[in-house]
Protein backbone atom coordinates (compact mmCIF):
# COMPACT_ATOMS: atom_id res chain seq x y z
CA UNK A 1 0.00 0.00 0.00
CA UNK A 2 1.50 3.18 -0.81
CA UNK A 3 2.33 5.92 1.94
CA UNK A 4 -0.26 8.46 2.39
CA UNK A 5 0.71 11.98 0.83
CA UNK A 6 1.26 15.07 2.86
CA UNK A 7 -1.39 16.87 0.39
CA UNK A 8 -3.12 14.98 -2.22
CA UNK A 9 -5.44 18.12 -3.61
CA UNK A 10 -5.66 21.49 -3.75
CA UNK A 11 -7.93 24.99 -3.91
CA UNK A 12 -7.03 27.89 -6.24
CA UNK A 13 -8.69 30.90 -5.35
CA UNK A 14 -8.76 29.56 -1.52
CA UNK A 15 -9.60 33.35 -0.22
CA UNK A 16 -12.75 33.88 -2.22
CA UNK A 17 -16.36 32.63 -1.34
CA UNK A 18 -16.70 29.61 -3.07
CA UNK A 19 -13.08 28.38 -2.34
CA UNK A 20 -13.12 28.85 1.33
CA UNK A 21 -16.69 26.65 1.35
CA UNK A 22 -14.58 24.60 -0.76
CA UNK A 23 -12.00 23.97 1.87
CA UNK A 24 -14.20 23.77 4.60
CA UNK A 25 -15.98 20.78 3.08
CA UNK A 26 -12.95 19.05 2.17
CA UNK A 27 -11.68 19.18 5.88
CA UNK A 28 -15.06 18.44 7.32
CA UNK A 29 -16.22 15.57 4.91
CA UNK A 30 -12.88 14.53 5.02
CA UNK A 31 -11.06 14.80 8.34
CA UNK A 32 -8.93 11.66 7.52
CA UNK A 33 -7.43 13.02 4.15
CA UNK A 34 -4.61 14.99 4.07
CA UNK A 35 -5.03 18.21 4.10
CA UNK A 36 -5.36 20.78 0.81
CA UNK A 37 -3.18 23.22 0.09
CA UNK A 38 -4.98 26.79 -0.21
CA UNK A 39 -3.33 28.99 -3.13
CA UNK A 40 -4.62 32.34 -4.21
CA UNK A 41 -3.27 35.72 -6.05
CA UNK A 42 -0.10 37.83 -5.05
CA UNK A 43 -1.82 39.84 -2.73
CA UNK A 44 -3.53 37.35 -0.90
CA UNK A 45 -0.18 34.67 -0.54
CA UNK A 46 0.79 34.77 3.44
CA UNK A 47 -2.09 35.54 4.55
CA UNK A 48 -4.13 32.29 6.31
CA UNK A 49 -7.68 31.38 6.15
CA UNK A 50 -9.41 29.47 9.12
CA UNK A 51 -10.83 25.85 8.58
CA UNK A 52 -12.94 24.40 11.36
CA UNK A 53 -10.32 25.07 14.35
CA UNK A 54 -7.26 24.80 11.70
CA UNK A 55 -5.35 27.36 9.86
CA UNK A 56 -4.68 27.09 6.57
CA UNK A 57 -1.26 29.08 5.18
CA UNK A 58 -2.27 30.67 1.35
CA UNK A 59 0.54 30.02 -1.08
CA UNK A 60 1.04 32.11 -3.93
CA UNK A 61 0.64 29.97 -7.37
CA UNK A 62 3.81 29.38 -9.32
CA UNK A 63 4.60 27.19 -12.13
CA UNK A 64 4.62 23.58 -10.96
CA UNK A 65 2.57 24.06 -7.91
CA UNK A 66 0.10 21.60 -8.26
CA UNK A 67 1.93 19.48 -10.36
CA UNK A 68 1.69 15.63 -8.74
CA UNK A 69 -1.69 16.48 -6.93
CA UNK A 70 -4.34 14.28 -7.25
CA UNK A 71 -6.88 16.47 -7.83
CA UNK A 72 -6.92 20.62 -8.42
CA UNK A 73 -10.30 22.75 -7.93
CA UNK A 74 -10.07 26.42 -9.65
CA UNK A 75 -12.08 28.72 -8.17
CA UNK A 76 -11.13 31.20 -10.69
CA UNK A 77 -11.98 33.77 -12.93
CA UNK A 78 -12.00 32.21 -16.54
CA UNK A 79 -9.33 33.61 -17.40
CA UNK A 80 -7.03 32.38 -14.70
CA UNK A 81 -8.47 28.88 -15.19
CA UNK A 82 -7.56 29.17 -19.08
CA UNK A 83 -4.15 30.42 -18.08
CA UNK A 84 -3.57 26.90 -15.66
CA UNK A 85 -4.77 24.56 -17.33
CA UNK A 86 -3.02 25.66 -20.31
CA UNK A 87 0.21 24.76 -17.98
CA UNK A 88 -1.00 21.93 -16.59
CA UNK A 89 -0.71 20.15 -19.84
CA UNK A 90 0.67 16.67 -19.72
CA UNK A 91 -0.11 17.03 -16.32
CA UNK A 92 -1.50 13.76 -13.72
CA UNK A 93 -3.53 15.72 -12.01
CA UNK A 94 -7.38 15.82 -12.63
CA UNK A 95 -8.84 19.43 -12.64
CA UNK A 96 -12.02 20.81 -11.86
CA UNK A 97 -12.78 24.16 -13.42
CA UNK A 98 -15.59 26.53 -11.41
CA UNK A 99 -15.12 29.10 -13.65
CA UNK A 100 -17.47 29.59 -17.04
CA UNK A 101 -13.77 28.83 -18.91
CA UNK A 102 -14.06 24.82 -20.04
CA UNK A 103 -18.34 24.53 -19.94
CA UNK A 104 -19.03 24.60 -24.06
CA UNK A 105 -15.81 22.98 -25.14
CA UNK A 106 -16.54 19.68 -26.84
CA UNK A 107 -15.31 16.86 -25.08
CA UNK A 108 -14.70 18.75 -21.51
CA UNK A 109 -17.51 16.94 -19.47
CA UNK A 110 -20.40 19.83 -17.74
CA UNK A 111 -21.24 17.99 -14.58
CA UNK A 112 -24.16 17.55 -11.86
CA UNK A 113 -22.92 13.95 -10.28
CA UNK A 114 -26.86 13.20 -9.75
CA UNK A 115 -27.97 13.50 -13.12
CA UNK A 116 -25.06 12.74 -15.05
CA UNK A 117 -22.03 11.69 -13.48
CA UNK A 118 -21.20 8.59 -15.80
CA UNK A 119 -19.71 10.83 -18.03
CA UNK A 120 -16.63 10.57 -15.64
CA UNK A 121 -16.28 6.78 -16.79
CA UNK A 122 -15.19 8.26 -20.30
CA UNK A 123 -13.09 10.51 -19.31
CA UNK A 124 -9.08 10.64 -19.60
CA UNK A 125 -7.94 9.73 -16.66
CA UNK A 126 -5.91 13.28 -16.13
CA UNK A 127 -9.68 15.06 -16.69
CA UNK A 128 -10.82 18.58 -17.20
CA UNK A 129 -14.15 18.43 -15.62
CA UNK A 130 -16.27 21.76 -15.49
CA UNK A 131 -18.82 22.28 -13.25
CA UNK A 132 -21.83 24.16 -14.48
CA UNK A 133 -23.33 27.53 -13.46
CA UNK A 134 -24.49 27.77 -10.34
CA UNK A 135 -27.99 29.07 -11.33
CA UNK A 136 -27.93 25.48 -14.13
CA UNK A 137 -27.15 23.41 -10.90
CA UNK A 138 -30.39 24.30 -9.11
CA UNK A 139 -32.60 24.13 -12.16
CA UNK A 140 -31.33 20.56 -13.21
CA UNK A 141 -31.68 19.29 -10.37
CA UNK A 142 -35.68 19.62 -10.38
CA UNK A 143 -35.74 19.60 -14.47
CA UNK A 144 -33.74 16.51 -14.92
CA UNK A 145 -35.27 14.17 -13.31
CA UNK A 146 -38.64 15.26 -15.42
CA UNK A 147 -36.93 15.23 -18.82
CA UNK A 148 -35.70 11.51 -17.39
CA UNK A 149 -39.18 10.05 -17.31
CA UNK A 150 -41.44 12.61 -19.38
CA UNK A 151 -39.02 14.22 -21.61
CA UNK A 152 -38.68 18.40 -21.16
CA UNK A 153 -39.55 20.88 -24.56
CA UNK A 154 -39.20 24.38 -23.22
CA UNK A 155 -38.43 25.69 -19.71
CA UNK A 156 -39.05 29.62 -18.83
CA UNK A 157 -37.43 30.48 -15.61
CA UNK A 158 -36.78 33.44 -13.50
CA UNK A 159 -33.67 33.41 -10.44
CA UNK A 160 -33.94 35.51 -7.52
CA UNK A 161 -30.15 34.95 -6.99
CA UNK A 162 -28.39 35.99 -3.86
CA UNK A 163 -25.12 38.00 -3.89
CA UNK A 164 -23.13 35.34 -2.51
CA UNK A 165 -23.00 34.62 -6.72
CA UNK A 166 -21.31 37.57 -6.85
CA UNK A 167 -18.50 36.86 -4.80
CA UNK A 168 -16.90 37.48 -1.02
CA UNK A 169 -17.24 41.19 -1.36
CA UNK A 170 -20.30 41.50 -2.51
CA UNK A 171 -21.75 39.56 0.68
CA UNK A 172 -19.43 41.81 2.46
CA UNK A 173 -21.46 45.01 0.73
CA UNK A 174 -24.47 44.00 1.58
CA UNK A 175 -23.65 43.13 4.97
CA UNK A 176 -22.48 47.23 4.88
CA UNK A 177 -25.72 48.68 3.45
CA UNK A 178 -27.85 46.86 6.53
CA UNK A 179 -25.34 48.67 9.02
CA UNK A 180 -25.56 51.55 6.99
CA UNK A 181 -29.13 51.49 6.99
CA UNK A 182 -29.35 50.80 10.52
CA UNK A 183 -27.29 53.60 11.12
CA UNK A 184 -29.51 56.10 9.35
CA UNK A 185 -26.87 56.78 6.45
CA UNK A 186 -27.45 56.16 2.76
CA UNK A 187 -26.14 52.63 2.00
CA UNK A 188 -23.07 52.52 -0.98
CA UNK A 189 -22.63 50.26 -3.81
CA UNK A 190 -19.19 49.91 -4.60
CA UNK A 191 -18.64 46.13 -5.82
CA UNK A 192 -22.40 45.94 -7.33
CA UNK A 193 -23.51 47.93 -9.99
CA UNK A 194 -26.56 49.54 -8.03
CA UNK A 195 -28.01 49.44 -3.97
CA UNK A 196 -28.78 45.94 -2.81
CA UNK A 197 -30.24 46.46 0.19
CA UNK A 198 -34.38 46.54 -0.02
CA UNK A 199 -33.84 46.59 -4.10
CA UNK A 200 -33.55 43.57 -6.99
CA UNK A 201 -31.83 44.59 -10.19
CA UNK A 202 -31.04 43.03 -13.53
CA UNK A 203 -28.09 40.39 -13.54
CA UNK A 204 -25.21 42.53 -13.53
CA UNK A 205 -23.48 40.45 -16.40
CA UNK A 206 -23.30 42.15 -19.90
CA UNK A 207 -26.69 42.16 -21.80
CA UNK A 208 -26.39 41.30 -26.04
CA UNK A 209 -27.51 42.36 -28.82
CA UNK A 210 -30.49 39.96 -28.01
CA UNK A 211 -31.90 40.98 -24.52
CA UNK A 212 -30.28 38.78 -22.67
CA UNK A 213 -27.69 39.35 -19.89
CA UNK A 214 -24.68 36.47 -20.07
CA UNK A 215 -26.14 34.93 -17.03
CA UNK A 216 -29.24 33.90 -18.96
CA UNK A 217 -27.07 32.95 -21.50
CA UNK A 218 -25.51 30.52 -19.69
CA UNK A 219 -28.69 29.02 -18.38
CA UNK A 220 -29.42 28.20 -21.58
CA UNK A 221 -27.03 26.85 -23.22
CA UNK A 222 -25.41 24.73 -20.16
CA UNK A 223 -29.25 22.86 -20.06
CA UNK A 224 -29.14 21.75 -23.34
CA UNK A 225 -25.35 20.27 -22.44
CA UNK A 226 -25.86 18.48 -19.81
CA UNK A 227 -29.25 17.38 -20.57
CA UNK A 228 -28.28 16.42 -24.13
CA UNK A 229 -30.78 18.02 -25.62
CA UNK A 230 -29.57 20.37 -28.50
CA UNK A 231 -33.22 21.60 -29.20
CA UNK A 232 -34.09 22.44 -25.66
CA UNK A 233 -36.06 25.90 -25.53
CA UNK A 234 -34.79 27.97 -22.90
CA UNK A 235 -36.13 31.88 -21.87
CA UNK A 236 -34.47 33.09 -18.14
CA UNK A 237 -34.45 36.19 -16.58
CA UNK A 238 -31.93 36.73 -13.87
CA UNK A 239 -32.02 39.26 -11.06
CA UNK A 240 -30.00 40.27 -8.22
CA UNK A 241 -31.93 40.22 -4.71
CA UNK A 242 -31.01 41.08 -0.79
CA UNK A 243 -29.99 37.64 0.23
CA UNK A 244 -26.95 36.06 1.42
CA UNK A 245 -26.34 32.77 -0.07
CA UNK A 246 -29.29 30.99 -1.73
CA UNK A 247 -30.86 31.81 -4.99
CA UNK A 248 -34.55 30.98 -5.92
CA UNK A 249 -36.30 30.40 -9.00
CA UNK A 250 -39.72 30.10 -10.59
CA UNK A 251 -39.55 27.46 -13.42
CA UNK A 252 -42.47 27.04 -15.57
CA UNK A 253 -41.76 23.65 -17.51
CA UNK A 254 -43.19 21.98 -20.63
CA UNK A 255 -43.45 18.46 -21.00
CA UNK A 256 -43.47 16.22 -23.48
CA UNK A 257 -46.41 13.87 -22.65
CA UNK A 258 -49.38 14.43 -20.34
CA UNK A 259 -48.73 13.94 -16.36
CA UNK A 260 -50.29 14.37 -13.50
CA UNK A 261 -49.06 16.14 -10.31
CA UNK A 262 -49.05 13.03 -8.21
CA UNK A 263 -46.60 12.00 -10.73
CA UNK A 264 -44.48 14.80 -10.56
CA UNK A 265 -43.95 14.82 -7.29
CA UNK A 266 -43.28 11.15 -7.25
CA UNK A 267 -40.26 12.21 -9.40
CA UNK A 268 -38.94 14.19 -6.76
CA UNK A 269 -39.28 12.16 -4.38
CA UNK A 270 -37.12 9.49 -6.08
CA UNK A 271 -34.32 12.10 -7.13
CA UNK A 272 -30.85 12.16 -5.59
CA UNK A 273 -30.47 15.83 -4.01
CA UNK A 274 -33.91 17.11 -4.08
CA UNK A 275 -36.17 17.51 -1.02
CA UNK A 276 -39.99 18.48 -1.20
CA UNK A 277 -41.02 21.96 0.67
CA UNK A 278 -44.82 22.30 -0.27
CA UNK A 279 -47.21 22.53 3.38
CA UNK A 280 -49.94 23.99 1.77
CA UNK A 281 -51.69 23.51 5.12
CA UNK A 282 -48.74 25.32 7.37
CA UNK A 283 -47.97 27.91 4.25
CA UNK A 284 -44.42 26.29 4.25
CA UNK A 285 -42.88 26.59 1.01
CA UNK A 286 -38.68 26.70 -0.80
CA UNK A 287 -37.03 29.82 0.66
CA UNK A 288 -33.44 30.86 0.85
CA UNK A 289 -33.37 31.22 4.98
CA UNK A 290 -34.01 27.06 4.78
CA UNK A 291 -31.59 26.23 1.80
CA UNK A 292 -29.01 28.24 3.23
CA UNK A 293 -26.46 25.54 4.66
CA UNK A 294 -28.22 22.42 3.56
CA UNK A 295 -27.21 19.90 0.87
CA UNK A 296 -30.30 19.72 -1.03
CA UNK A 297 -32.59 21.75 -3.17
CA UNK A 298 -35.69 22.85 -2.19
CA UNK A 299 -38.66 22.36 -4.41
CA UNK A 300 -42.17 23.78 -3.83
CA UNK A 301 -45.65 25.34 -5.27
CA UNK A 302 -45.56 22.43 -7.27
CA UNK A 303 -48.37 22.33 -10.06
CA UNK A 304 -49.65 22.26 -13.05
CA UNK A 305 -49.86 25.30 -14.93
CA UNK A 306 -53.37 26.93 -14.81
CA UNK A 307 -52.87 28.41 -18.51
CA UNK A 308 -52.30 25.22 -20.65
CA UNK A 309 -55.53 23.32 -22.45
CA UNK A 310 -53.56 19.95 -21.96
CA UNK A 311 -51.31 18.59 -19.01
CA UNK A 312 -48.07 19.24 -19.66
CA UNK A 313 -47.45 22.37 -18.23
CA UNK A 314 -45.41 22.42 -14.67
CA UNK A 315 -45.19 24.79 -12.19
CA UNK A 316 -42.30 24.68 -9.42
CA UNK A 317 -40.57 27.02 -7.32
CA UNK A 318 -37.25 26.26 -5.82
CA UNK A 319 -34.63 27.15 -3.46
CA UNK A 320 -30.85 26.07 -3.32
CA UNK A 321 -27.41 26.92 -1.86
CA UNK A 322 -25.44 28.95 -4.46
CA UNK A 323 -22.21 28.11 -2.52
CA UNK A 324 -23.17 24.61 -1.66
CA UNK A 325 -24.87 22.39 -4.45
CA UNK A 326 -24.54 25.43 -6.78
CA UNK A 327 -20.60 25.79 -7.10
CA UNK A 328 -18.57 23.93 -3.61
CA UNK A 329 -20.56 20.93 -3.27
CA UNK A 330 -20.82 19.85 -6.56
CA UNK A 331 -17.36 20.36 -7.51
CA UNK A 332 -16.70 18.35 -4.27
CA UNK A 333 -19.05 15.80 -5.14
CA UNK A 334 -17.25 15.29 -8.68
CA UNK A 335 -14.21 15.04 -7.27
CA UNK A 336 -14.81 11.94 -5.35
CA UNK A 337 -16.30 10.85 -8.33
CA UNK A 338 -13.17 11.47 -9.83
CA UNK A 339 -10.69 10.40 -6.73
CA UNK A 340 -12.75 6.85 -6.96
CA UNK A 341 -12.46 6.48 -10.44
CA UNK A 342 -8.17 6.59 -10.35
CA UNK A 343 -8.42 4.32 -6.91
CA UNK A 344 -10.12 2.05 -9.00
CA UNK A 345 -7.87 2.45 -11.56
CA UNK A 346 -5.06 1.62 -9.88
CA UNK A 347 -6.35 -1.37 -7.57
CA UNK A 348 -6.81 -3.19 -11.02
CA UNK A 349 -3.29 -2.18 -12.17
């Protein structure tokens, strides 16, 4: 057996939002691993983040720091994740790629381990894995398993997405505005484009030539990837709200066969990730105070839509953790995907 490694994976981009959840689930779900090394920029190498009661140093990221890892998660800007893997190549080490860089390339794998991890089985085994938009996460996980057993035409959604989506500093700002509130002065947007606090604006990513901001963009085309449906009709409008850390959406889905809503929520019931939130009789529905901190998504109001002739309209509403299942769980998940795929490997060597 060989002797265990002083650090087997690592987190680039350790000191923003999604990388320190990151590293906190890697030490908690995985006390008995060694532990990851934390890199980040310049400006942030020396300083040290806390994990649980540890402290984690922050390298700075030089050529060949990650070389003979395991595994690597980039919690990067696009750029910066084009930029490493682009000097990782030839490389051992499996990468998974937070950042928008990697999700459209043919052949680079856009994963949600519930719905369709066996793509991992055909990968190399040094893989480029990207994990989809956080918004994408929370909608597939409620859409999938529909388009599994009654096939999905057209979905029409609109987020309520937190600013935890936005990075550490923008939780920071909003954080701000409530003191500033509270203090009677007029709160300041510096990292957003526009007041948070008590408002909801448009996406702040770049609108087209179409409409659409790239957020709703991205919804689209990273559905029809991973469900593997090229003619998927997608229409989302994304907004900014005053919450911390879980976005909601309304999804108004169209089937491709008749159902009932007995049998929709019998599909949700059997899916990996999901759990139910509709108490029609206690008014308890998804919000983002429940999702915060918890694994699952939350799906509620579930029905079927009021407007159609037939029945294959659906109606949901549902809640999830953008810094959980929608970017740090998921790419956790995957990676022990990807860590028991090469043990595997190597036990039949």
């Amino acid at each position: 057996m060989p002797e265990p490694r002083e650090h087997a994976s690592a987190v680039i981009g350790a000191t923003g939002a999604v990388g320190r959840e990151l590293l906190q689930l890697l030490r908690s779900r995985c006390p008995n691993e060694p532990m990851p090394l934390a890199f980040a920029s310049s400006r942030s190498a020396g300083t040290t983040i806390t994990v649980g009661d540890e402290e984690i140093a922050v390298r700075p990221l030089e050529q060949d720091s990650i070389s003979g890892l395991d595994l690597a998660y980039l919690c990067t800007p696009a750029d910066t994740s084009r930029e490493i893997v682009a000097s990782m190549t030839g490389s051992e080490t499996a990468i998974i790629d937070l950042s928008s860089a990697f999700r459209m390339e043919p052949g680079v794998p856009l994963v949600i381990p519930e719905i369709n991890g066996d793509l991992l089985g055909h990968a190399d085994q040094a893989a480029l894995v990207a994990n989809p938009n956080c918004s994408t996460i929370i909608a597939m996980m409620v859409v999938a398993p529909l388009h599994q057993r009654f096939g999905v035409r057209r979905l029409i959604m609109s987020t309520y997405q937190a600013v935890s989506g936005a990075g550490l500093e923008a939780m920071e700002e909003l954080q701000e505005q409530t003191r500033q509130h509270a203090a009677g002065e007029p709160p300041l947007a510096r990292v957003l484009p526009t007041t948070c606090l008590f408002n909801v604006f448009n996406h702040e990513s770049d609108v087209d030539d179409t409409g659409y901001n790239q957020e709703e963009r991205k919804i689209r085309e990273e559905s029809r990837k991973i469900l593997d449906c090229a003619d998927l009709q997608v229409s989302a409008t994304c907004v900014r709200v005053p919450v911390m850390r879980a976005h909601c959406e309304s999804i108004n889905i169209e089937l491709a066969t008749d159902v009932t809503e007995e049998q929709i929520r019998d599909a949700f019931v059997d899916a990996p990730g999901v759990t139910i939130v509709d108490d029609h009789e206690n008014g308890r529905y998804p919000e983002p105070v429940d999702a915060s901190g918890r694994d699952d998504v939350l799906v509620g109001r579930i029905r079927l839509d009021s407007s159609r002739d037939d029945r294959r309209g659906v109606a949901l509403f549902v809640a999830g953790d953008q810094l959980l299942k929608g970017a740090a769980l998921n790419a956790f998940q995957v990676g022990r995907l990807l860590l028991d795929r090469r043990q595997r490997s190597s036990s039949r060597a």
